[in-house]
C-alpha atoms as a PDB file:
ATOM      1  CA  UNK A   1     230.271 119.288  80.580  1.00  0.00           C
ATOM      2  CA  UNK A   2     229.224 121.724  77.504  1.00  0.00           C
ATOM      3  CA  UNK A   3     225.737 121.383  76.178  1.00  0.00           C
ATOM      4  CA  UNK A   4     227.852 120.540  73.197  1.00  0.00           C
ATOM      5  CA  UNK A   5     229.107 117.806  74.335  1.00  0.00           C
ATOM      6  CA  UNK A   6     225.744 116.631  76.293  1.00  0.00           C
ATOM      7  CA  UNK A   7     224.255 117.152  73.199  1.00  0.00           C
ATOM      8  CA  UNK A   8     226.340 115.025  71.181  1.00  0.00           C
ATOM      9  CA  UNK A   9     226.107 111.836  73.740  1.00  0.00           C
ATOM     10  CA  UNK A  10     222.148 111.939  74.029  1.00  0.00           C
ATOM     11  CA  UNK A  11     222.302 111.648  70.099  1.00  0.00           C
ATOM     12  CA  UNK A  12     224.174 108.462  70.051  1.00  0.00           C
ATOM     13  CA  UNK A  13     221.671 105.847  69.882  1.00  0.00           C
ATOM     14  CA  UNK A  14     220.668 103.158  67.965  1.00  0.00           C
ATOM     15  CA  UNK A  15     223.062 103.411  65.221  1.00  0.00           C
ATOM     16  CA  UNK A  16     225.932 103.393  68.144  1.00  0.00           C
ATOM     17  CA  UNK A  17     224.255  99.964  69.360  1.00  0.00           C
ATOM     18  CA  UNK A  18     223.910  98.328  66.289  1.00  0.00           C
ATOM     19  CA  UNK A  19     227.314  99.106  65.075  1.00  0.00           C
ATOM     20  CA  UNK A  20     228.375  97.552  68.805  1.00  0.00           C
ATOM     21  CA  UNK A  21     225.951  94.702  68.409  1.00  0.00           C
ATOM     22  CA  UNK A  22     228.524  93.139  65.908  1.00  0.00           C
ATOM     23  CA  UNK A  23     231.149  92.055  68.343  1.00  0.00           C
ATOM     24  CA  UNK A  24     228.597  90.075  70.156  1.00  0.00           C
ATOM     25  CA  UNK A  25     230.004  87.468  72.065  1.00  0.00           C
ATOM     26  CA  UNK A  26     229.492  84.291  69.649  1.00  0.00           C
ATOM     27  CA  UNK A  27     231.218  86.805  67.098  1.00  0.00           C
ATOM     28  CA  UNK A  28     234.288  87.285  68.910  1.00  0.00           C
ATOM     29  CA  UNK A  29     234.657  83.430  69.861  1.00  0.00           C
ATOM     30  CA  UNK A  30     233.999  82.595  66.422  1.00  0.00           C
ATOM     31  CA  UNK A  31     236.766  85.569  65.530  1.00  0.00           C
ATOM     32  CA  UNK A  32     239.321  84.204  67.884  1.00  0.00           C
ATOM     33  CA  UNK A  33     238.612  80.788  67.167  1.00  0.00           C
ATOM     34  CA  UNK A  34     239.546  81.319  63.139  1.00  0.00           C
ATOM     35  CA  UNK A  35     242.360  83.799  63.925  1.00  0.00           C
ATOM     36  CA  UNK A  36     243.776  81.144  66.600  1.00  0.00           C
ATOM     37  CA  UNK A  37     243.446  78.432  63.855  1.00  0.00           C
ATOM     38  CA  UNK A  38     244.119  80.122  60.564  1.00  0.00           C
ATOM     39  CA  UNK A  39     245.932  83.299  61.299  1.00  0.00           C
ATOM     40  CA  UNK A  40     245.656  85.724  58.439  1.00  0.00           C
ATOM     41  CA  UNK A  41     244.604  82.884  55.917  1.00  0.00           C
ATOM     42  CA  UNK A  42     241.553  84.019  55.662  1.00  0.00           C
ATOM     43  CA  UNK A  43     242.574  87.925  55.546  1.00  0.00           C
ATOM     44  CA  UNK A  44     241.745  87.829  51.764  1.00  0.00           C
ATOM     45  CA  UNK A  45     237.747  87.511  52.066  1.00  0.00           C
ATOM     46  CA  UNK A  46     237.742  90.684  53.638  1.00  0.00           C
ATOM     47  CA  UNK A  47     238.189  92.035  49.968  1.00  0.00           C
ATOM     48  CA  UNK A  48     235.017  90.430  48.829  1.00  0.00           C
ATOM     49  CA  UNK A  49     233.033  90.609  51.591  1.00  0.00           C
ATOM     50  CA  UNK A  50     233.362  94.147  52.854  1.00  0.00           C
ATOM     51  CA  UNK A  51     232.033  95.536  49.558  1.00  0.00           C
ATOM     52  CA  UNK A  52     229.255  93.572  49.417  1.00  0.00           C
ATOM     53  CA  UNK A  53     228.561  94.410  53.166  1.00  0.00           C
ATOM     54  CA  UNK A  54     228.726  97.805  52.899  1.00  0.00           C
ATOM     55  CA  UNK A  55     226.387  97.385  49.662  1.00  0.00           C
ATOM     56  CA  UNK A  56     223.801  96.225  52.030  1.00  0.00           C
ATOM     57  CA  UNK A  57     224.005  98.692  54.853  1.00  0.00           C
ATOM     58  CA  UNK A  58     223.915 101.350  51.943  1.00  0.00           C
ATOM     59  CA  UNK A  59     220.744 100.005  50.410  1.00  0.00           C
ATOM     60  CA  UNK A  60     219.218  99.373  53.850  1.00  0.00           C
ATOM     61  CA  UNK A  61     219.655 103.057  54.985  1.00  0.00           C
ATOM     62  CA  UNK A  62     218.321 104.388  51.585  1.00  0.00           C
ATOM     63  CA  UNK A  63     215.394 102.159  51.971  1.00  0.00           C
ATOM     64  CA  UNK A  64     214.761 103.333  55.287  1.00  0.00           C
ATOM     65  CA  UNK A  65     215.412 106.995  54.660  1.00  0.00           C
ATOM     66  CA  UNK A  66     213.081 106.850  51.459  1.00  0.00           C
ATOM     67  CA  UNK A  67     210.139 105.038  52.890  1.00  0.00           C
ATOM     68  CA  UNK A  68     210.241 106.241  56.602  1.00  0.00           C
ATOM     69  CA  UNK A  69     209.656 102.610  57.811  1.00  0.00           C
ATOM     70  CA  UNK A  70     211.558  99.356  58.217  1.00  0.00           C
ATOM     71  CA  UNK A  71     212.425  96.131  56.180  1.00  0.00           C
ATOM     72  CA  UNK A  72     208.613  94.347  57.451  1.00  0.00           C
ATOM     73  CA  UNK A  73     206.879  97.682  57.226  1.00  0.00           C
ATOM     74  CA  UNK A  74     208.350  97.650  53.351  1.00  0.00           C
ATOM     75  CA  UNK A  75     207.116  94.583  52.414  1.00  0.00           C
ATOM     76  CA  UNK A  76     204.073  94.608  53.612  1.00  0.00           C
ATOM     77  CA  UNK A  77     203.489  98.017  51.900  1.00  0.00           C
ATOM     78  CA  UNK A  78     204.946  96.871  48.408  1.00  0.00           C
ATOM     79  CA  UNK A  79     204.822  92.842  48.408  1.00  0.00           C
ATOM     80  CA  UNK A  80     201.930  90.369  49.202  1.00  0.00           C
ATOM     81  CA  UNK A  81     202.323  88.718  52.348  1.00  0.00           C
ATOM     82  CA  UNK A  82     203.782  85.455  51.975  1.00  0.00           C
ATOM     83  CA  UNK A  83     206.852  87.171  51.127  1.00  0.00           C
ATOM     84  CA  UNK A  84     207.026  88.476  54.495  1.00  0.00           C
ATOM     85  CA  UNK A  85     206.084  85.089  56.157  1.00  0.00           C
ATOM     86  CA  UNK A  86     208.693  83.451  53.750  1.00  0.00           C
ATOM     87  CA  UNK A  87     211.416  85.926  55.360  1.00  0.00           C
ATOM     88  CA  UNK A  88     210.478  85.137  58.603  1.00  0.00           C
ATOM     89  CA  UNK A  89     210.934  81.461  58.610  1.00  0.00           C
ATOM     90  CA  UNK A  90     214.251  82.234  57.116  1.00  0.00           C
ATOM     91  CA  UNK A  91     215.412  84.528  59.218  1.00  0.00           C
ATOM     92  CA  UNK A  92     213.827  83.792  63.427  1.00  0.00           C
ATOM     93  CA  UNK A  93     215.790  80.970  63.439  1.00  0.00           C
ATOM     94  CA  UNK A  94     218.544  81.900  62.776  1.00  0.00           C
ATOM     95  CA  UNK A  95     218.320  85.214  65.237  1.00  0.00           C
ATOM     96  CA  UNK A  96     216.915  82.602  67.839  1.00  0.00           C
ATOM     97  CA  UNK A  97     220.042  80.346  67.347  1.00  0.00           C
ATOM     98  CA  UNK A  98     222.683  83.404  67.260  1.00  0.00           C
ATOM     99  CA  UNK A  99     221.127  84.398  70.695  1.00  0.00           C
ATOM    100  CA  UNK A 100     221.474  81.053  71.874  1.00  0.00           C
ATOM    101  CA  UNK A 101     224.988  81.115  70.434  1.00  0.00           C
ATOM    102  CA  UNK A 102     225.722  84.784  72.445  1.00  0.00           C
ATOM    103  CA  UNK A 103     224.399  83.325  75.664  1.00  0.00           C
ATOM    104  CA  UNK A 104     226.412  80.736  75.465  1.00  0.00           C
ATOM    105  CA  UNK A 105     229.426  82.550  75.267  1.00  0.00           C
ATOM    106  CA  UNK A 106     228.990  84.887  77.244  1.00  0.00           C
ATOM    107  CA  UNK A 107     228.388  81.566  80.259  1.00  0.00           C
ATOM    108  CA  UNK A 108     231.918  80.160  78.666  1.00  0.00           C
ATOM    109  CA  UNK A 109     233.573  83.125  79.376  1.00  0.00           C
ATOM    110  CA  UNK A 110     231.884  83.511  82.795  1.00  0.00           C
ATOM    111  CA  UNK A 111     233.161  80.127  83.448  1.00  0.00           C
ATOM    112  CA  UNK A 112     236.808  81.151  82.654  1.00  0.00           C
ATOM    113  CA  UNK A 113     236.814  83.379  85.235  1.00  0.00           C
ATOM    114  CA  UNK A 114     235.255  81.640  87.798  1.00  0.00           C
ATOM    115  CA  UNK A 115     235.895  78.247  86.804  1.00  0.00           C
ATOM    116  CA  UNK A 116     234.423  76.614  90.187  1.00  0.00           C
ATOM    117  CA  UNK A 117     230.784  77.363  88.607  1.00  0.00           C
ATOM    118  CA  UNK A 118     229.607  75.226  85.732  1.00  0.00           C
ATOM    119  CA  UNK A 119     229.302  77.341  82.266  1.00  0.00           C
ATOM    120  CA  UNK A 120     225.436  75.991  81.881  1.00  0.00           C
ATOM    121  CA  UNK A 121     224.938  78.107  85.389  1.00  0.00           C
ATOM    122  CA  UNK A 122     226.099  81.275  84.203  1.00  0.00           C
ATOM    123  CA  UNK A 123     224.115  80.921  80.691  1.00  0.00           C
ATOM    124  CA  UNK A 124     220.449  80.382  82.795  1.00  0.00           C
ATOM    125  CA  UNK A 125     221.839  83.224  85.088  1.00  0.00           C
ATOM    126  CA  UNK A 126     222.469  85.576  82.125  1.00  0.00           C
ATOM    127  CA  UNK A 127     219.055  84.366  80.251  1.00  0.00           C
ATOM    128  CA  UNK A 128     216.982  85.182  83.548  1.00  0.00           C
ATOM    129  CA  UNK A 129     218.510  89.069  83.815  1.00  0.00           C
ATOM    130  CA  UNK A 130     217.887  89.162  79.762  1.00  0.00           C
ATOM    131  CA  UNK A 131     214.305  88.151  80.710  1.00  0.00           C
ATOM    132  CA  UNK A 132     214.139  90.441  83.625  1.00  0.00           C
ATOM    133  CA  UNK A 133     215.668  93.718  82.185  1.00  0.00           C
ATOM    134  CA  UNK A 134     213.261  93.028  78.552  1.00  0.00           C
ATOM    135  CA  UNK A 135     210.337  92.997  80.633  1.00  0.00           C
ATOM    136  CA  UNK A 136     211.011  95.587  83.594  1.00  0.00           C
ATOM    137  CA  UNK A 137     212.361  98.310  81.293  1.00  0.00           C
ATOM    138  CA  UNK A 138     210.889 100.164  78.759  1.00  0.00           C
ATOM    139  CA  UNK A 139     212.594 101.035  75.356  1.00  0.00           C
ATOM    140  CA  UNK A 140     214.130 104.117  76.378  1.00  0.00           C
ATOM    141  CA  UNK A 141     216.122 102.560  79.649  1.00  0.00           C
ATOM    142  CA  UNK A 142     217.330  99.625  77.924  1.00  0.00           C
ATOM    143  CA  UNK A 143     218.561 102.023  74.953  1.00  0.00           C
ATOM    144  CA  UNK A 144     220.553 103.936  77.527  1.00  0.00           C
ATOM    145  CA  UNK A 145     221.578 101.020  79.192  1.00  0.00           C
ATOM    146  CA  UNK A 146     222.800  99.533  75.869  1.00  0.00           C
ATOM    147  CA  UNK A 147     224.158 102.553  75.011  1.00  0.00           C
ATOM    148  CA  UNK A 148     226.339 102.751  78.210  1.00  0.00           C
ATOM    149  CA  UNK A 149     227.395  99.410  77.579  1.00  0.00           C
ATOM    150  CA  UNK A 150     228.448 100.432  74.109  1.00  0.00           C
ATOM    151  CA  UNK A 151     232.156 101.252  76.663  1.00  0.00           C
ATOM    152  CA  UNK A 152     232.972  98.536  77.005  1.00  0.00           C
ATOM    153  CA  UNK A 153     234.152  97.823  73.928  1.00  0.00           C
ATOM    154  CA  UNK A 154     237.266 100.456  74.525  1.00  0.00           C
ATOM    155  CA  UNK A 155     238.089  97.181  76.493  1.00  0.00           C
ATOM    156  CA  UNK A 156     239.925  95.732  73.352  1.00  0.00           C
ATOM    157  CA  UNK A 157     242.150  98.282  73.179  1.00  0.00           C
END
């Protein structure tokens, strides 16, 4: 393989697995669930809600880019602290439920496929190598390993 091309792959990173982390699995149930139930119904709110998405992940990456630091390492630099604090309560539950919600799925679909094995099984299964792989690997492995996993995606097409 060209250095080129070597090159190129070792740069992919965390901008590859965040833009992957959005078809997490409660995502696509959710997805199929509406599509299944409303077809293209709800195709319209993608004219609202792309703009203002885009707005975000604009304003994000000039924040980031202009202060050299992230959204907590902002505030704490520029507001007092109970504004932090006050986004925190708002936001770790709802990252603690949307976990929840991906392990979930991902034991639903595992249950699809081998049917014979209760759903609840697979989600403890898939919380226990979560657990495992956070605390075995550092950063850099489980970025590759993300990264790698990043191909499976070109499943969907």
């Amino acid at each position: 393989m060209p250095s080129k091309i070597k090159a190129f792959f070792k740069n992919l990173g965390p901008g590859l697995v965040t833009g992957a982390s959005d078809d997490d699995p409660s995502g696509v149930a959710t997805y199929s669930q509406a599509g299944a139930g409303f077809g293209l119904a709800t195709l319209w709110t993608a004219l609202i809600t792309f703009p203002l998405m885009a707005a975000i992940q604009e304003m994000c990456a000039r924040i980031g880019t202009v202060t050299s630091s992230g959204l907590p390492g902002t505030l704490k630099a520029h507001y007092p602290k109970w504004v932090l604090y006050a986004l925190l309560v708002i936001t770790v539950p709802a990252i603690v439920l949307n976990i929840g919600a991906d392990i979930q799925s991902m034991g639903a679909v595992t249950h699809l496929i081998i049917p014979a094995i209760p759903d609840f099984v697979f989600s403890i299964f898939f919380t226990a190598l979560l657990i495992f792989v956070i605390v075995r690997f550092d950063y850099d492995r489980i970025a590759s390993i993300l990264k790698w996993l990043c191909l499976v995606l070109l499943l969907y097409l």
